[in-house]
N, C-alpha and C. Protein backbone atom coordinates (compact mmCIF):
# COMPACT_ATOMS: atom_id res chain seq x y z
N UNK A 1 0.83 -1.18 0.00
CA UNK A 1 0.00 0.00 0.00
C UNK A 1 0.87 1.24 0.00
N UNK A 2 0.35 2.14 -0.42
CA UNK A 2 0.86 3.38 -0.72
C UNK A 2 -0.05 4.48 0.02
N UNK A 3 0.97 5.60 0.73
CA UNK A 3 -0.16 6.85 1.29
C UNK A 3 -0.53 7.48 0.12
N UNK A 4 -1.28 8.95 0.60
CA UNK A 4 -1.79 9.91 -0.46
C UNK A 4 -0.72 10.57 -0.58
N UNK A 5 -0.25 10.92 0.07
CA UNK A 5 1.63 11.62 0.45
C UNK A 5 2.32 11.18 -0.45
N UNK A 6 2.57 9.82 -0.87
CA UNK A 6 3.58 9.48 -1.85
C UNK A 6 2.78 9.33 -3.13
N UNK A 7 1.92 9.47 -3.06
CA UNK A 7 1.18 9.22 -4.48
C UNK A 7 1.16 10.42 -5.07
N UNK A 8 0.98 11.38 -4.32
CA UNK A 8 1.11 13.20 -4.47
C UNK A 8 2.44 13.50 -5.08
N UNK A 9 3.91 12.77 -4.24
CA UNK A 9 4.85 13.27 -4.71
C UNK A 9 5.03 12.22 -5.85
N UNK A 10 4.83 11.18 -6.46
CA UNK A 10 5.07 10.72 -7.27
C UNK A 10 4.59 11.61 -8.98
N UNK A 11 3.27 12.02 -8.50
CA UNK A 11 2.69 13.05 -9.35
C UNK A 11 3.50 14.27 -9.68
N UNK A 12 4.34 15.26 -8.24
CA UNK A 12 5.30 16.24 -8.56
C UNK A 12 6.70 15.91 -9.20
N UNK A 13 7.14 14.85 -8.89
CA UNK A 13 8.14 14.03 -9.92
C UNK A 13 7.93 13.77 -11.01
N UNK A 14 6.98 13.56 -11.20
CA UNK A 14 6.45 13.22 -12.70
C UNK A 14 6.01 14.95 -13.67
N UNK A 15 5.17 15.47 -13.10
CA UNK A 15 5.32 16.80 -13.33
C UNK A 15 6.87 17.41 -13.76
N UNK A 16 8.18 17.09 -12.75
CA UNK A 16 9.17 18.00 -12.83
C UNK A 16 10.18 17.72 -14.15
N UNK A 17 9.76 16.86 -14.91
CA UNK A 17 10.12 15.92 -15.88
C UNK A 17 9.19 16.12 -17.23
N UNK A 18 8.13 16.51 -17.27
CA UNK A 18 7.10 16.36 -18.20
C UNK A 18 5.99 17.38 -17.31
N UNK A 19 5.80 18.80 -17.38
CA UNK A 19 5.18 19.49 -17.18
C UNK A 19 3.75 19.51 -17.34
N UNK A 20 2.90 19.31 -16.35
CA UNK A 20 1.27 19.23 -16.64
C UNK A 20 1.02 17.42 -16.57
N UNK A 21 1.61 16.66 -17.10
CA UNK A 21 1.73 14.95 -17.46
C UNK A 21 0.41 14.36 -16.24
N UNK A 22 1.15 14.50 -14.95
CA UNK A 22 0.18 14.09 -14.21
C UNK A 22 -0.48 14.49 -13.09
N UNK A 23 -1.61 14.23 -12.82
CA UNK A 23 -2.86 14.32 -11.68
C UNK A 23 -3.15 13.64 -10.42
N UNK A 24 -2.83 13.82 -9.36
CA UNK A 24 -3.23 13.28 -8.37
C UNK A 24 -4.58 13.32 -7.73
N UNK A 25 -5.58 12.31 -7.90
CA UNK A 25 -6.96 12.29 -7.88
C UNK A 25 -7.13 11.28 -6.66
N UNK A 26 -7.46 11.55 -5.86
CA UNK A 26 -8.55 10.44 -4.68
C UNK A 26 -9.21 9.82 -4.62
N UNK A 27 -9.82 8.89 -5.11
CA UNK A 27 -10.97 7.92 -4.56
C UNK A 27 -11.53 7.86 -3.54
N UNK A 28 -12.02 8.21 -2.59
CA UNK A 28 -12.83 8.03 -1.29
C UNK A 28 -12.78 7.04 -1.21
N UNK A 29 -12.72 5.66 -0.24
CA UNK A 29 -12.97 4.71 -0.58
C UNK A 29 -12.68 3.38 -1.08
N UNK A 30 -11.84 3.65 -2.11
CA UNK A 30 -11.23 2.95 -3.28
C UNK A 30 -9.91 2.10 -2.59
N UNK A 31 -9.70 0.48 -3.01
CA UNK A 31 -8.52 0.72 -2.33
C UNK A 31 -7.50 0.25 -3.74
N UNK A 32 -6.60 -0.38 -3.08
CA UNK A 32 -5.63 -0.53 -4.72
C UNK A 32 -6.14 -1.19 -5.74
N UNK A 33 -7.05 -2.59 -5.08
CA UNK A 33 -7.52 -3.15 -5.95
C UNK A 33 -8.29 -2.59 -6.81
N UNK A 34 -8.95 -1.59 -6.96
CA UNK A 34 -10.15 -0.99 -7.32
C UNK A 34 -11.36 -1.10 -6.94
N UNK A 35 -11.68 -1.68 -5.86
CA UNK A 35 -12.86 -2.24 -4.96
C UNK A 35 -13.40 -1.07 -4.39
N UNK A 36 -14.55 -0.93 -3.25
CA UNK A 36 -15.13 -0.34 -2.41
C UNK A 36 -14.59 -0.84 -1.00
N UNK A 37 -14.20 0.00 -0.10
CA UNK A 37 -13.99 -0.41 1.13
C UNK A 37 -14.39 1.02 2.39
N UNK A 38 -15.11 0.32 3.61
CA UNK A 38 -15.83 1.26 4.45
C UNK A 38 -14.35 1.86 5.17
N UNK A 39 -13.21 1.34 5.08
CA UNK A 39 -11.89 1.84 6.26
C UNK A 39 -11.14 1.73 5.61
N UNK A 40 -9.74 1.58 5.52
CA UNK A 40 -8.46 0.83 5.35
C UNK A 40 -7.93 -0.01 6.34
N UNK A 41 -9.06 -0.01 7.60
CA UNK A 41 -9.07 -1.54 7.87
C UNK A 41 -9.46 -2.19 7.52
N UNK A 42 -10.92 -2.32 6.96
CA UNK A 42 -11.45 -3.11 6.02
C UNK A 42 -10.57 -3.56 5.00
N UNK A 43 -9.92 -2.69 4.53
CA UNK A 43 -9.34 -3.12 3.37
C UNK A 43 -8.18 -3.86 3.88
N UNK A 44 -7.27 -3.65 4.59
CA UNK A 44 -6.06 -4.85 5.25
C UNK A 44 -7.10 -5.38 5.19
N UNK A 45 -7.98 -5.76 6.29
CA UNK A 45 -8.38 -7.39 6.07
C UNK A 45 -9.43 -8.03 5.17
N UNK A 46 -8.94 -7.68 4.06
CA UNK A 46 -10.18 -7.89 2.97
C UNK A 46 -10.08 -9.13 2.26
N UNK A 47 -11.35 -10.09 1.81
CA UNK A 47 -11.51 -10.75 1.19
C UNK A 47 -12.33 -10.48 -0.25
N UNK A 48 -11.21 -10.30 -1.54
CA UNK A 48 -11.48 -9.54 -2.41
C UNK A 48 -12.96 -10.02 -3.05
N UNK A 49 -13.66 -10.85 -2.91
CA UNK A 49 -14.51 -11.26 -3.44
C UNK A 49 -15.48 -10.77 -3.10
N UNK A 50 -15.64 -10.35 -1.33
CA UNK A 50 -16.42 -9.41 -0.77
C UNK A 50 -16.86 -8.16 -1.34
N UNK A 51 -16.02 -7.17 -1.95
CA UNK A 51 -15.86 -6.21 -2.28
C UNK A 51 -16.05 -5.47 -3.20
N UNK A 52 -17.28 -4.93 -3.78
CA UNK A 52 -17.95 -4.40 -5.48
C UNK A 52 -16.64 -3.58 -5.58
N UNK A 53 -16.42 -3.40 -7.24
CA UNK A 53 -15.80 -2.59 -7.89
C UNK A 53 -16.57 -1.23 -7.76
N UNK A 54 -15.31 -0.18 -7.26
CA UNK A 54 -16.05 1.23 -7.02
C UNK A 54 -15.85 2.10 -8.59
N UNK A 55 -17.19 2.09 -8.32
CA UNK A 55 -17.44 2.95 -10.04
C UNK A 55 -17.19 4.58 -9.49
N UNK A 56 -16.57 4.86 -8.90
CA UNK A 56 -15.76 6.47 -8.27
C UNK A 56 -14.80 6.20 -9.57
N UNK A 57 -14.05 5.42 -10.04
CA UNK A 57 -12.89 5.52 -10.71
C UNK A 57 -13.54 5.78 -12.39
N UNK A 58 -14.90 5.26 -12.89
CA UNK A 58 -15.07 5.67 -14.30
C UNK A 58 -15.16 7.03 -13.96
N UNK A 59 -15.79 7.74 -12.71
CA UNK A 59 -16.47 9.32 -12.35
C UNK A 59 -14.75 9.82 -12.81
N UNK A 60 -14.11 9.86 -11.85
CA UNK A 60 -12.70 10.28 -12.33
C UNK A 60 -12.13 10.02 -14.12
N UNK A 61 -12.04 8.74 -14.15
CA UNK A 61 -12.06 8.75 -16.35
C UNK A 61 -12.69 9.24 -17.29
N UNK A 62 -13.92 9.36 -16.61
CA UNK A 62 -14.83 10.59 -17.65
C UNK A 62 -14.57 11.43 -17.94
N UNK A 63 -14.27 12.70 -16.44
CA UNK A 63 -13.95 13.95 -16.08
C UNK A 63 -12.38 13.77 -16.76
N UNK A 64 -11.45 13.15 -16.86
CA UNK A 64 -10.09 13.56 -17.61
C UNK A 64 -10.40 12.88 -19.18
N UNK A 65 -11.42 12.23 -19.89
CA UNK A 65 -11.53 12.45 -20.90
C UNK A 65 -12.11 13.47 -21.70
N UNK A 66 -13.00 14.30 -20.85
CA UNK A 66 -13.95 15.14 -21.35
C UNK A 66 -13.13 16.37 -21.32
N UNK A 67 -11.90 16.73 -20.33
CA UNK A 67 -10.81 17.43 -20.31
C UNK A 67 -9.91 17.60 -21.28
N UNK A 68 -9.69 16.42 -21.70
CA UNK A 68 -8.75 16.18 -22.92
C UNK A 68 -9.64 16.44 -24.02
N UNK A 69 -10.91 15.95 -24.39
CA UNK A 69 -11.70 16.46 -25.18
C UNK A 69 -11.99 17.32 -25.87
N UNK A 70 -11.66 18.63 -24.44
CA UNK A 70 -12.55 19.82 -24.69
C UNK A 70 -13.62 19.81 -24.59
């Protein structure tokens, strides 16, 4: 697992290299797998089968295609 902290600076690294390139976006929720989870305890102790795919992540792919779009 990864914090929001390093996912942030992975984004300003990537930025300092290729200007604008990338976005650091949140999921509420979301954990690596792409699932729904009520904690990130839940999620340590998760049994992935339990767990719907959180459709937060098309909400986010829309909004950066419709960006790129125009």
């Amino acid at each position: 697992m990864t914090t929001a902290h390093q996912s942030r600076y992975l984004a300003e690294l990537i930025n300092r290299f290729h200007p604008g390139r990338a976005t650091y976006t949140e999921v509420p929720g979301m954990g690596h797998d792409l699932a729904r989870y009520e904690s990130q305890q839940d999620y340590i102790g998760r049994v992935p089968a339990d767990h719907p795919f959180h459709t937060g992540l098309i909400e986010v792919m829309m909004t950066w295609r419709d960006a790129l779009l125009g």
